[in-house]
Protein backbone atom coordinates (compact mmCIF):
# COMPACT_ATOMS: atom_id res chain seq x y z
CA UNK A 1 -41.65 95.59 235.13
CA UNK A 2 -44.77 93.67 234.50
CA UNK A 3 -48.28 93.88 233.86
CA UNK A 4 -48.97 94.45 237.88
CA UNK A 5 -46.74 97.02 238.19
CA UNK A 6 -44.24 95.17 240.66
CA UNK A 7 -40.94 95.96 240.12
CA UNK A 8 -39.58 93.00 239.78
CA UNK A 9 -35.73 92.07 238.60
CA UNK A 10 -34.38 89.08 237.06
CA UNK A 11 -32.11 87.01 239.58
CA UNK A 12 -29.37 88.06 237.82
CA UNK A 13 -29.82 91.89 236.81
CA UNK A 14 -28.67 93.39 240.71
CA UNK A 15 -26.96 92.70 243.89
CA UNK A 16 -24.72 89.48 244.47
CA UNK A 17 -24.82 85.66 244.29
CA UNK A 18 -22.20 85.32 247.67
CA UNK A 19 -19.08 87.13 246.63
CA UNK A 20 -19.89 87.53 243.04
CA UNK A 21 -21.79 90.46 241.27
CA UNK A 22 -24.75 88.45 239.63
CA UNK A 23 -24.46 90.81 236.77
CA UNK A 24 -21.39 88.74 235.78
CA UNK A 25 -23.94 85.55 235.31
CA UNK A 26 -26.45 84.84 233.09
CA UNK A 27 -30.03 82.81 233.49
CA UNK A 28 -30.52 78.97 232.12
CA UNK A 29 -31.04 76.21 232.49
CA UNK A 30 -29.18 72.50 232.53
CA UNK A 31 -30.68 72.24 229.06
CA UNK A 32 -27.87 74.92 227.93
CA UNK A 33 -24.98 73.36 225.99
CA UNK A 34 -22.67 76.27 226.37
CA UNK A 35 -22.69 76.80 229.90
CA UNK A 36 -19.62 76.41 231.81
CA UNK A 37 -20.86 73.31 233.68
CA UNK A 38 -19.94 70.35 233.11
CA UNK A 39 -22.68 67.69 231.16
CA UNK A 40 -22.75 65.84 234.49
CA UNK A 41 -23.16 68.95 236.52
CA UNK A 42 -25.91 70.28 234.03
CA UNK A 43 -28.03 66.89 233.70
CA UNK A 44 -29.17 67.57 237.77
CA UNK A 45 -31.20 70.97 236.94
CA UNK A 46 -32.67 70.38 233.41
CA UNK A 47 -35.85 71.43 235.09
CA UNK A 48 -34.29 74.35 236.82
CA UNK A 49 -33.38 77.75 236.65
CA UNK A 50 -29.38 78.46 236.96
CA UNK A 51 -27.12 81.46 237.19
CA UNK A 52 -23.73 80.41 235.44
CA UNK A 53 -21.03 83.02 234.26
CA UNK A 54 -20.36 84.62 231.06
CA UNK A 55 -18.17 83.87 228.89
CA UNK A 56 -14.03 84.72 229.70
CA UNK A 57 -14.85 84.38 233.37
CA UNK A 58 -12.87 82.09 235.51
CA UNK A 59 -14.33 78.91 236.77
CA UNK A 60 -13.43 76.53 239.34
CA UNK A 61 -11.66 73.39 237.85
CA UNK A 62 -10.06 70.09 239.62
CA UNK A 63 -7.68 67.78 238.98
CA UNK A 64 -8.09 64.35 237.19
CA UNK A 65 -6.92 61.42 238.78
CA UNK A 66 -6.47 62.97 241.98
CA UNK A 67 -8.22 62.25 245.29
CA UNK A 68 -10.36 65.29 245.65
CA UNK A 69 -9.18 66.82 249.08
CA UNK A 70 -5.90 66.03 247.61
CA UNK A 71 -6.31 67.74 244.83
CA UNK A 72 -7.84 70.45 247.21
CA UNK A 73 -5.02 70.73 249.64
CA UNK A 74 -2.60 70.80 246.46
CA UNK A 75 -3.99 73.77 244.41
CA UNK A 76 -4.47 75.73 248.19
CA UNK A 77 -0.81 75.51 248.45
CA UNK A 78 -0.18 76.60 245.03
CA UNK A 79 -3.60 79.55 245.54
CA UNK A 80 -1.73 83.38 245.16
CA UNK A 81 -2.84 85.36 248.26
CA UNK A 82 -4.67 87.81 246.21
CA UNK A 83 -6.04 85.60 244.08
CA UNK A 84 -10.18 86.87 242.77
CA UNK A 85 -12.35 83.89 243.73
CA UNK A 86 -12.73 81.27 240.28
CA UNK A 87 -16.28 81.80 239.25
CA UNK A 88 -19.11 78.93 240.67
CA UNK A 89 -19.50 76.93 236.92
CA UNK A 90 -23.29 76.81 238.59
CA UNK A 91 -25.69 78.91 240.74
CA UNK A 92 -29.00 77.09 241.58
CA UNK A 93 -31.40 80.12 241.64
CA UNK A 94 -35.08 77.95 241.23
CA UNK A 95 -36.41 81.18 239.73
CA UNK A 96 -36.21 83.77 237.16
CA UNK A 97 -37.21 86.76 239.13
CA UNK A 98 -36.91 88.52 242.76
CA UNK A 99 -39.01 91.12 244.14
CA UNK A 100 -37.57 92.84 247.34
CA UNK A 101 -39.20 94.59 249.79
CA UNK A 102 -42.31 92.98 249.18
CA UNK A 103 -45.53 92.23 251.28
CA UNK A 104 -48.39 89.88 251.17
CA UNK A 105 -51.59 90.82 250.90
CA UNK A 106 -53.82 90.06 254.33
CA UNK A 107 -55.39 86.87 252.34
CA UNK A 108 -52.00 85.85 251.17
CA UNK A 109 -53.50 86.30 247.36
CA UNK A 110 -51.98 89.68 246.67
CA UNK A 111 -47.89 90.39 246.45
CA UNK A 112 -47.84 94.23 247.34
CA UNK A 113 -44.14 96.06 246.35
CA UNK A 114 -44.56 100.25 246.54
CA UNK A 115 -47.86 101.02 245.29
CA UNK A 116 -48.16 98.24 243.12
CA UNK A 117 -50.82 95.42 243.25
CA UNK A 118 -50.50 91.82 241.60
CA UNK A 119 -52.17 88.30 242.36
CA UNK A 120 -50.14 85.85 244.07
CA UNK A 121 -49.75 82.60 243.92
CA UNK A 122 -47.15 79.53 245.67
CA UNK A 123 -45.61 76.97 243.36
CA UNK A 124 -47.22 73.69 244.20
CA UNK A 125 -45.72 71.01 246.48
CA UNK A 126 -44.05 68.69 245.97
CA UNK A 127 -46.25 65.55 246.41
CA UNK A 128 -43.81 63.71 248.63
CA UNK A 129 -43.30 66.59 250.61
CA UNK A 130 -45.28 66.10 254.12
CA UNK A 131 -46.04 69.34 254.87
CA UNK A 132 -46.29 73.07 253.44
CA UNK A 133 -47.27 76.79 254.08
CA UNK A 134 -50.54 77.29 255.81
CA UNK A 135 -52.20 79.83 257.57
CA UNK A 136 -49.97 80.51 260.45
CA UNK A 137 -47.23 80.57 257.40
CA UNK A 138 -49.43 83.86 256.01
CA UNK A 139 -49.87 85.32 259.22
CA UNK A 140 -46.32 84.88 259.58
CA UNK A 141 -45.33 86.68 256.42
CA UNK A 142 -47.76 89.49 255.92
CA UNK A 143 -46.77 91.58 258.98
CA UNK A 144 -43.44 91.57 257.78
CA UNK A 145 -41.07 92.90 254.60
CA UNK A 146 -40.56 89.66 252.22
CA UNK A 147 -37.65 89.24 249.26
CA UNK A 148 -39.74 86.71 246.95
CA UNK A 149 -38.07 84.75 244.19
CA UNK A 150 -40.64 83.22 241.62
CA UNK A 151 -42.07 83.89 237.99
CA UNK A 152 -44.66 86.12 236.74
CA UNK A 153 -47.32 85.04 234.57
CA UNK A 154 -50.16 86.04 232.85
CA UNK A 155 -52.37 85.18 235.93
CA UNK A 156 -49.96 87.18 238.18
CA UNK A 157 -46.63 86.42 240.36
CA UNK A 158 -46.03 82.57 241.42
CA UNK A 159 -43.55 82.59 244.80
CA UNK A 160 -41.15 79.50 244.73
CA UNK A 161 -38.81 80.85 248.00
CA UNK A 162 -40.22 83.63 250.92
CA UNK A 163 -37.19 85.37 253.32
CA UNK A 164 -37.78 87.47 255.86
CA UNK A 165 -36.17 91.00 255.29
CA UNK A 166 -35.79 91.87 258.76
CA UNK A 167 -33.61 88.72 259.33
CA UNK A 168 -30.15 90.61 259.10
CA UNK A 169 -26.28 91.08 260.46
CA UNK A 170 -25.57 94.84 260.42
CA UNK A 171 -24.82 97.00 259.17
CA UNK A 172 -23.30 97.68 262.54
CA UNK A 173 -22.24 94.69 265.01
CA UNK A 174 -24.86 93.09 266.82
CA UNK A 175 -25.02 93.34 270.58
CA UNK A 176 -21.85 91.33 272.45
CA UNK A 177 -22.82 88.47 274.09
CA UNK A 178 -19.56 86.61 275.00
CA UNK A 179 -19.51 82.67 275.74
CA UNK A 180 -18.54 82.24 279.41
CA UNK A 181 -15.35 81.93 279.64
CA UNK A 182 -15.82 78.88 282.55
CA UNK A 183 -15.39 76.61 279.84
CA UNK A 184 -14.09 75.22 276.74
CA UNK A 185 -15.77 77.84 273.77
CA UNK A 186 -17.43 74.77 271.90
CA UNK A 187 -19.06 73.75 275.22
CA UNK A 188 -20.38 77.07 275.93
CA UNK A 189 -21.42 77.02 272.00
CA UNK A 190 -23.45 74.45 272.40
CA UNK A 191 -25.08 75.65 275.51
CA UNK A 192 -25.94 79.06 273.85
CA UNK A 193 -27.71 77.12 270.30
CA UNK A 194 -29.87 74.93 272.84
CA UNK A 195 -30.94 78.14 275.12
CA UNK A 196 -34.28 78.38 274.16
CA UNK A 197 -36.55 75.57 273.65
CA UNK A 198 -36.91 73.04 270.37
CA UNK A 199 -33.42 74.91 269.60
CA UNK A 200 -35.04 78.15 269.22
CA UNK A 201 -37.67 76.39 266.24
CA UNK A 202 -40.49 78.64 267.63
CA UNK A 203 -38.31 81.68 269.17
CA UNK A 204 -37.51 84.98 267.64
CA UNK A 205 -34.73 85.29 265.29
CA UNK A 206 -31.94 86.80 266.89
CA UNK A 207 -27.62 87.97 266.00
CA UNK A 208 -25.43 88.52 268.79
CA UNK A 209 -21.34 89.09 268.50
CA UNK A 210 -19.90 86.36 270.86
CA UNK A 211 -16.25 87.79 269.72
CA UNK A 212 -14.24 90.25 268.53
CA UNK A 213 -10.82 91.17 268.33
CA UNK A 214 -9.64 94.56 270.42
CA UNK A 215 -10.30 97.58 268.71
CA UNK A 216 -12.30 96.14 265.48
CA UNK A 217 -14.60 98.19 263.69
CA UNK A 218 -18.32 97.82 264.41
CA UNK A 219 -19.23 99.18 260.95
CA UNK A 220 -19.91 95.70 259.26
CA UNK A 221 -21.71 97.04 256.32
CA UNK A 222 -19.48 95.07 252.99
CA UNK A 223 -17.68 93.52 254.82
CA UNK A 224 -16.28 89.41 253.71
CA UNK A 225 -17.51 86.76 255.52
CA UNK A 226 -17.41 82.95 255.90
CA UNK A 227 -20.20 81.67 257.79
CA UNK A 228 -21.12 77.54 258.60
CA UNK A 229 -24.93 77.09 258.96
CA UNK A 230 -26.40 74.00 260.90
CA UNK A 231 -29.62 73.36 260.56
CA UNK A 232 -31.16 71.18 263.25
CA UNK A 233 -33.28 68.31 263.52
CA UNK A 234 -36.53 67.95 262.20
CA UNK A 235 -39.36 67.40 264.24
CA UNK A 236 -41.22 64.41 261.44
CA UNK A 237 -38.57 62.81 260.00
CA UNK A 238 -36.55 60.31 261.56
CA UNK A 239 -33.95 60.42 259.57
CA UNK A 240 -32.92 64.06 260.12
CA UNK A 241 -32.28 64.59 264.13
CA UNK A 242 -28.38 65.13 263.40
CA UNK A 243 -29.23 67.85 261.14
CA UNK A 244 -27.38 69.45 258.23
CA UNK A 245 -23.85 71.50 257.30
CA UNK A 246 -23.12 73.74 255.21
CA UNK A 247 -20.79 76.69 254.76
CA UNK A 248 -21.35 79.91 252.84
CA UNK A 249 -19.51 82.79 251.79
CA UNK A 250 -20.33 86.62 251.04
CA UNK A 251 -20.44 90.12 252.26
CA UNK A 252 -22.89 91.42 254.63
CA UNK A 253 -24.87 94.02 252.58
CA UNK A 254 -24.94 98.01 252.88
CA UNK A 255 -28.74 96.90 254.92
CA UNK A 256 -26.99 94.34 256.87
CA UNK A 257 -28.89 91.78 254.36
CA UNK A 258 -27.58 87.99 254.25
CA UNK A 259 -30.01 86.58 251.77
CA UNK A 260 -27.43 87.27 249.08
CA UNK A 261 -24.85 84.69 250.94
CA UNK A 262 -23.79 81.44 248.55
CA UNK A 263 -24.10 78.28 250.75
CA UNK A 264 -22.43 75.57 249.72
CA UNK A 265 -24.89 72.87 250.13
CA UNK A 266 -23.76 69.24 249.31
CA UNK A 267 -26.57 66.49 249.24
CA UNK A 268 -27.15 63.34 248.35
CA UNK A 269 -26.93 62.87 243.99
CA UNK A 270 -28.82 59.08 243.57
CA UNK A 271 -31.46 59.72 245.28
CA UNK A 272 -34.79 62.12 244.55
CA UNK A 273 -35.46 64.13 247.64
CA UNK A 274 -39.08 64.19 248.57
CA UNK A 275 -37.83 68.08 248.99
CA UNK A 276 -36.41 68.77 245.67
CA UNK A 277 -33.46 69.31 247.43
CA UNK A 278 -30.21 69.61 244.70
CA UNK A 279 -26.67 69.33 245.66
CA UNK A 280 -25.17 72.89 244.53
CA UNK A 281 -24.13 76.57 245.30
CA UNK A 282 -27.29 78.28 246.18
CA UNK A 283 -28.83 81.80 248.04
CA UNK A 284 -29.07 81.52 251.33
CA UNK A 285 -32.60 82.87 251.07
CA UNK A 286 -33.23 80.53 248.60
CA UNK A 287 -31.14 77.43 250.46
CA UNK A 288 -33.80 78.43 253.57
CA UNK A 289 -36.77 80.16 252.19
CA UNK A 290 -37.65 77.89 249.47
CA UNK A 291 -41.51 76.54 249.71
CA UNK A 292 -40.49 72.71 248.89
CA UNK A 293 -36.83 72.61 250.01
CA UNK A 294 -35.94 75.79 252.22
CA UNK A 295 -34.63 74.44 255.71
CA UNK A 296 -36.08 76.67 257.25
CA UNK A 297 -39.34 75.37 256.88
CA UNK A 298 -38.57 72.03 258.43
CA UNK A 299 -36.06 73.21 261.45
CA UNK A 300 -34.51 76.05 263.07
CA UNK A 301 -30.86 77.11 262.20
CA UNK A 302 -27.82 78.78 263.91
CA UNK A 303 -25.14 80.50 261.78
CA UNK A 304 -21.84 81.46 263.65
CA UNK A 305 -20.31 83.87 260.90
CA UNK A 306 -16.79 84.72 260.59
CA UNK A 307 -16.77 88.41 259.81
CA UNK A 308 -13.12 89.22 257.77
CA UNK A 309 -11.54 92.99 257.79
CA UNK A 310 -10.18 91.43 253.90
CA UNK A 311 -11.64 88.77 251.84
CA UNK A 312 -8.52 86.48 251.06
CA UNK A 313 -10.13 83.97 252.91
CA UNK A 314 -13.24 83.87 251.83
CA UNK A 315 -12.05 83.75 248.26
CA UNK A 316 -9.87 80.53 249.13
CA UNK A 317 -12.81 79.07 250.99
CA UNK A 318 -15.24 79.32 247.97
CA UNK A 319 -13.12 78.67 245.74
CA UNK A 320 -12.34 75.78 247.10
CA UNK A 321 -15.57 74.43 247.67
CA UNK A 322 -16.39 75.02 244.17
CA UNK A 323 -13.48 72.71 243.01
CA UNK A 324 -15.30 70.14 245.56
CA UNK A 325 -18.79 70.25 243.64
CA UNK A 326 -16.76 69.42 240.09
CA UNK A 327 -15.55 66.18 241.91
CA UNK A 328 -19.09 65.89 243.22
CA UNK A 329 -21.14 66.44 240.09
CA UNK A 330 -19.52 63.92 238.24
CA UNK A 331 -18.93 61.13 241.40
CA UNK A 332 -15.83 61.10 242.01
CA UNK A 333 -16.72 61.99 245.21
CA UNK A 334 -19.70 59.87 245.89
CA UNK A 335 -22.53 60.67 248.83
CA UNK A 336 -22.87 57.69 251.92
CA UNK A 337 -24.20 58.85 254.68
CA UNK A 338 -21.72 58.08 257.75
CA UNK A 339 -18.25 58.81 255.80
CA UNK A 340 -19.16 60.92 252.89
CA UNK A 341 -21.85 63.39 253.94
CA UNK A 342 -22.76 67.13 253.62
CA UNK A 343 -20.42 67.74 257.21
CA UNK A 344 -17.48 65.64 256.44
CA UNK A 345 -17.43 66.84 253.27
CA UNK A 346 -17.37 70.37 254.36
CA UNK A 347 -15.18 69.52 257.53
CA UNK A 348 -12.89 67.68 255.13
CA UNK A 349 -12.77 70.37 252.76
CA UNK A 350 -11.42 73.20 255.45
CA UNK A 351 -9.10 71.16 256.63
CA UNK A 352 -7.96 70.13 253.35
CA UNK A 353 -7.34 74.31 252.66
CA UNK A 354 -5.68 74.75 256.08
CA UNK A 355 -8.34 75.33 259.10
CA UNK A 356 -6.96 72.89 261.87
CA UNK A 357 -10.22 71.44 262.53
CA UNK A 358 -9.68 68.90 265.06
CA UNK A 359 -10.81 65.34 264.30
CA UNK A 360 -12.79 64.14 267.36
CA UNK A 361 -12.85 59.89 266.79
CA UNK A 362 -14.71 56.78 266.46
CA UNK A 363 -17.99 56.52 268.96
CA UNK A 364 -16.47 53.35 269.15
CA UNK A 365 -14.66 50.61 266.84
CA UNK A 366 -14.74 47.87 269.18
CA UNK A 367 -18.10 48.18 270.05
CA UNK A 368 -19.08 48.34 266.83
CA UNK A 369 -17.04 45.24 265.85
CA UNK A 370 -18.71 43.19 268.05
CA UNK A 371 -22.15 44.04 267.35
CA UNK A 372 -21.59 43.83 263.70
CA UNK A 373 -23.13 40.17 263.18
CA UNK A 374 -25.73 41.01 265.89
CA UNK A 375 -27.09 43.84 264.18
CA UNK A 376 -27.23 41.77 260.63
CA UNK A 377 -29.15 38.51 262.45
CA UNK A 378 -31.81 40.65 265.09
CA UNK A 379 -32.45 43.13 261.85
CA UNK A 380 -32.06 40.41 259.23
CA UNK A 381 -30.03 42.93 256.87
CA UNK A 382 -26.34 42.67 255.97
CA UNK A 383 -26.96 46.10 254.76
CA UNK A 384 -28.11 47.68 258.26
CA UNK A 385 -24.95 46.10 259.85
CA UNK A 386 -22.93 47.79 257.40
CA UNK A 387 -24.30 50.96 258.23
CA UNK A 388 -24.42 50.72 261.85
CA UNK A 389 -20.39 49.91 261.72
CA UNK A 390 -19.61 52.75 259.78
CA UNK A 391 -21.51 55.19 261.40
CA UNK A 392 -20.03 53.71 264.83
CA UNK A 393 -16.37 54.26 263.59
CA UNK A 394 -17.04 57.57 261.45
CA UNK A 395 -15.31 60.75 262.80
CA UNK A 396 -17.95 62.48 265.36
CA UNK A 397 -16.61 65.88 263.68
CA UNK A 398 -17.46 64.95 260.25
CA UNK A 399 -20.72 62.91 261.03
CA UNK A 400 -22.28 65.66 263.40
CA UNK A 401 -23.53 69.08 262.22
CA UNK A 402 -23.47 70.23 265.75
CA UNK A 403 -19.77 68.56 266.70
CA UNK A 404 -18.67 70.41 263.50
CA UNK A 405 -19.89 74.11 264.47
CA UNK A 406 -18.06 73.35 267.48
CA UNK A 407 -15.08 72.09 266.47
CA UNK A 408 -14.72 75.08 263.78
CA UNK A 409 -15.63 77.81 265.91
CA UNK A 410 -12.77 76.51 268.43
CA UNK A 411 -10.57 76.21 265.25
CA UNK A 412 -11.31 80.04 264.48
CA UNK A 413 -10.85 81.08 268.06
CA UNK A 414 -7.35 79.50 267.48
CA UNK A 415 -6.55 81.05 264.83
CA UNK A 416 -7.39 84.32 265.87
CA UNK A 417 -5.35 84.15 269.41
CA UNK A 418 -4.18 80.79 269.54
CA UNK A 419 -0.30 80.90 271.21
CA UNK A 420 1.34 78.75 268.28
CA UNK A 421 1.59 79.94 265.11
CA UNK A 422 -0.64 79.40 262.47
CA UNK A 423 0.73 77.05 259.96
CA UNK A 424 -1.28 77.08 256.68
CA UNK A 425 -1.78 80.52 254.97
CA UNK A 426 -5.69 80.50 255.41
CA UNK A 427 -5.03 80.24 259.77
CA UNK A 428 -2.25 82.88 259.11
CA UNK A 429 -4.88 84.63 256.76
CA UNK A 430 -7.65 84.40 259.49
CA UNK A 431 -5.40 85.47 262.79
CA UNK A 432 -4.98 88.60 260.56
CA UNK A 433 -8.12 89.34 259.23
CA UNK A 434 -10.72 87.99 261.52
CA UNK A 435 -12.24 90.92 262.32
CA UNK A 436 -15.17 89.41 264.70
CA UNK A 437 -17.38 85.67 265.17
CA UNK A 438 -21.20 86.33 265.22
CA UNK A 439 -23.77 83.83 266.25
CA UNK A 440 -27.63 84.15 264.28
CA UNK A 441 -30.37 82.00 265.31
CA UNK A 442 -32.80 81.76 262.10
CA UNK A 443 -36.23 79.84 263.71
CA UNK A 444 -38.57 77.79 261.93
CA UNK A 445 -40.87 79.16 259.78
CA UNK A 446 -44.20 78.06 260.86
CA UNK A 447 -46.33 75.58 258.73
CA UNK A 448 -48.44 72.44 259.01
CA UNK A 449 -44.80 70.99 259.75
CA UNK A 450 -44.39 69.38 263.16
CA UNK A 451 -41.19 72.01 265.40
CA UNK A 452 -37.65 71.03 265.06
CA UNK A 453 -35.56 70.90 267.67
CA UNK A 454 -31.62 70.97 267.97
CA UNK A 455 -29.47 68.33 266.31
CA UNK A 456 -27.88 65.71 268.27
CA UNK A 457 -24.19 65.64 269.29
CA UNK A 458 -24.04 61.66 269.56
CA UNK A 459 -25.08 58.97 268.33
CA UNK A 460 -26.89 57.94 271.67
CA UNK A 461 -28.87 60.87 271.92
CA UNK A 462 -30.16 59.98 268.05
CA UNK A 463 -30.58 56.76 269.05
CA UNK A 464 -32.83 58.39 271.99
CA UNK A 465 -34.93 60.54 269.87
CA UNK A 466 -36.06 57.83 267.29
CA UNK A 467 -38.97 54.81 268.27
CA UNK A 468 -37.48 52.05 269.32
CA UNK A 469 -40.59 50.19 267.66
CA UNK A 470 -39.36 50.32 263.68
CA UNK A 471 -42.98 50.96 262.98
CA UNK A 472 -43.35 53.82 264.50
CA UNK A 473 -40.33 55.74 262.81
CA UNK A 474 -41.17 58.34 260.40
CA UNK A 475 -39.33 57.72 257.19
CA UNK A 476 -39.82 59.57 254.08
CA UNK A 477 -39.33 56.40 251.22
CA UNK A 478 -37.46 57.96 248.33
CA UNK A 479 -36.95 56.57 245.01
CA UNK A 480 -33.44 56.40 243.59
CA UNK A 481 -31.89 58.93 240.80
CA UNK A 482 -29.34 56.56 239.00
CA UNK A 483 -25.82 58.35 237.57
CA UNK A 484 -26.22 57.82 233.86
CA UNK A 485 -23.28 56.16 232.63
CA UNK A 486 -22.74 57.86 229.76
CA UNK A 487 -22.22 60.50 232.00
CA UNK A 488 -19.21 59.11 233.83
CA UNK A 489 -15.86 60.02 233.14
CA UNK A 490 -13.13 57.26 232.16
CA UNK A 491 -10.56 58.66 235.06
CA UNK A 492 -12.38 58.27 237.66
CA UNK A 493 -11.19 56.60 240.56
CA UNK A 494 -12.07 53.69 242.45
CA UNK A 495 -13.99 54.48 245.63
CA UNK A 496 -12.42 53.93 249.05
CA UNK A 497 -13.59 50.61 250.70
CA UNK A 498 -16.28 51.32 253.26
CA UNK A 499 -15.22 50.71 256.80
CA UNK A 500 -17.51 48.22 257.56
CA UNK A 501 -16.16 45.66 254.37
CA UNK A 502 -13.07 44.94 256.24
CA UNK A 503 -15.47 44.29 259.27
CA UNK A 504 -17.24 41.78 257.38
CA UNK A 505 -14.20 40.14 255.81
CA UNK A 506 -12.87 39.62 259.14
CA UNK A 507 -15.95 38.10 261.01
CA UNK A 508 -16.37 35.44 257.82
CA UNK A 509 -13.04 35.14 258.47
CA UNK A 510 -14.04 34.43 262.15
CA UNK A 511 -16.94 32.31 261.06
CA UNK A 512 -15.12 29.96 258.95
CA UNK A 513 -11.84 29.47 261.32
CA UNK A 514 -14.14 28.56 263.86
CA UNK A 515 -16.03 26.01 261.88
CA UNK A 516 -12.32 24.59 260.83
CA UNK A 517 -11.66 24.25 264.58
CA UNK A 518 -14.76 22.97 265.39
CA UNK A 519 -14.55 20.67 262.00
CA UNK A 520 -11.24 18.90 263.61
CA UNK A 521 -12.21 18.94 267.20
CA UNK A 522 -15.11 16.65 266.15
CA UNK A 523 -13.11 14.62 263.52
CA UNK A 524 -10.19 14.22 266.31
């Protein structure tokens, strides 16, 4: 309790943190020496609240030496199939204390929980941050139930993350709405998340159950699940029409409550986001409800949620994942936008543990090749070129928020009735225990933010959306985070040559042969 009266908990005294009772963690920060984190893990969120597990728990490890989705696909083939998940060594949870079932007061300076009363207040923003809550934000929020996550103090409660109660799955199935069946599922997919205008940024939340296997249960309330969340493009920012990927894992709460879900977010390390965004395992209403970095505030979302009769899978998923973020942490897995990015990651990742997720190719290599020294002369940046080639010959699946939902939610629709057997134990896990696929749309939450509007699925249609006048692009500048050194382990292994170096060794190469040739034509 406080000195309001609101009954509020600390983040880690009640319900879950994904598939993990949060009693089984305790609060810190990256300041804390004894946590289970790594130094390198810790150093990211010495200004922030964590969740990491007590002591004798286990935690997610990785392998030295070892690519990381090697290491991944290695320890999935060695993972018992009742094995409890390993324990995250981190949960980002930006504040101490939650209050559920919460409203706000009609002038947004009240928090009102039962029949108690305290002030209210909104942690400040960030001061690269474009945009924040505002007063069609309030009259969002006070006609509605609110979890809040923030800190009391002696002037009263101060809100870093809203969520909307009433967004839910369950307890009970939501309404069927099947895909039609006149073409291929990832098709009709996409058709279904670009229904409703801007991607559904200004439409109502909604959950439908777009399949189901014969006879399964309708009573969702505990049940596992592993659900992929793409946020879509936001509606300001140049940089951000493909969107972002992320999967999360938990169980769908005796309400039908998803807030509790641990997403899996992976994000750019050397860089300061003008969000505060931080590359970790966080709550899903935290991951879209915070004031500064919640997606939600910047773009709508669509979830498609893989709802599991047992949790085997889920376990291996999140497990898994967490082995990904020790690799991450400490850079031996290193962020760049068209090969290494929050989807291929992820897409990388499930593949790695044994979802065939289909790999859809290059836009184009030989395009790309030949527009490699164009790019560097008409934008007078070797650096530009570089980009532009490897996002040209990057895997559409992996570079693509949107491609990926696809691509998985065919991949789960295979495993589940595909004709050929399964052959990694998490498909043979998931043709058993997929219980049912649900789609949610989460909208935008409205602010002095510009609307979202779906993600992209190419690289024309980005191409499209931006200015073609450089001037008029919308670009957030952000300044760099460096590693620190001391920081950096002695086995780590050298990165993977971009794409775009062997480009550029071969069109020197180019260059100079042609200069010989030319040299001895004139000579001769």
């Amino acid at each position: 309790m406080n000195d309001g009266g609101i009954p509020a908990e600390p983040a880690n005294a009640a319900g879950m943190f994904g598939l993990f009772d949060a009693r089984d963690f305790r609060l810190t920060d990256g300041h804390d020496a004894d946590a289970p984190a790594s130094a390198a893990a810790r150093w990211y969120f010495e200004r922030e609240v964590i969740a990491v597990p007590r002591d004798g728990l286990p935690v997610a490890g990785f392998a030295r030496r070892t690519r990381p989705f090697a290491d991944l696909a290695a320890w999935a083939r060695a993972r018992e199939e009742r094995a409890a998940p390993d324990y995250p060594p981190l949960v980002w949870v930006a504040a101490p204390q939650v209050v559920d079932a919460a409203r706000l007061g009609a002038d947004g300076r009240s928090l009102q929980a039962g029949s108690a009363t305290a002030a209210f207040a909104l942690v400040p923003r960030i001061p690269l941050n474009r945009s924040y809550f505002d007063a069609s934000s309030l009259a969002f929020f006070r006609d509605r139930e609110v979890r809040v996550r923030g800190t009391f103090t002696h002037d009263g409660f101060v809100a870093r993350s809203l969520w909307p109660a009433d967004w839910r799955l369950g307890p009970d199935a939501p309404p069927d709405r099947p895909l039609p069946a006149d073409r291929p599922a990832g098709e009709g997919l996409r058709a279904r998340m670009r229904e409703a205008p801007r991607g559904g940024a200004d439409a109502p939340y909604c959950a439908e159950t777009l399949w189901h296997r014969d006879g399964a249960s309708r009573a969702w309330r505990g049940k596992a699940v592993v659900a992929f969340v793409c946020n879509g493009a936001q509606g300001d920012d140049d940089e951000a029409h493909a969107g972002h990927f992320a999967i999360a894992t938990g169980r769908i709460a005796d309400d039908g409550g998803i807030g509790a879900w641990l997403v899996n977010s992976f994000y750019s390390l050397d860089i300061e986001s003008e969000k505060g965004i931080l590359a970790a395992p966080v709550p899903l209403d935290n991951y879209q409800g915070d004031l500064n970095s919640g997606q939600s505030w910047y773009r709508p979302t669509h979830v498609l949620v893989a709802v599991l009769d047992e949790p085997r899978a889920a376990h291996l998923v999140q497990s898994g994942m967490l082995r990904v973020f020790q690799q991450f942490w400490r850079h031996q897995l290193v962020y760049h936008h068209p090969r290494v990015n929050c989807t291929s990651i992820s897409v990388d990742a499930l593949r790695a543990l044994g979802l065939p997720v289909r790999a859809r190719g290059s836009t184009s290599v030989a395009g790309a090749f030949l527009r490699f020294p164009y790019d560097a002369i008409a934008r007078r940046s070797l650096a530009a070129a570089r980009d532009g080639y490897d996002y040209a010959v990057a895997d559409r699946t992996g570079l693509l928020p949107a491609l990926a939902t696809e691509d998985v939610f065919e991949a789960l629709l295979d495993c589940a009735g595909g004709g050929a057997p399964p052959e990694s134990r998490l498909a043979q896990w998931l043709r058993r225990d997929l219980a049912a696929i649900a789609l949610l749309r989460l909208p935008q939450l409205p602010s002095s933010r510009a609307w979202g509007d779906a993600p992209v699925t190419s690289l024309a249609e980005y191409a499209a959306r931006v200015p073609r006048d450089p001037a008029l692009r919308q670009i957030v500048p952000v300044p760099p985070r460096p590693f620190p050194e001391s920081l950096r382990d002695d086995d780590l292994l050298p990165q993977v040559p971009r794409p775009s170096a062997i480009a550029e060794r071969l069109w020197r190469a180019l260059v100079v042969g042609a200069i010989a040739v030319a040299a001895i034509l004139l000579v001769g």
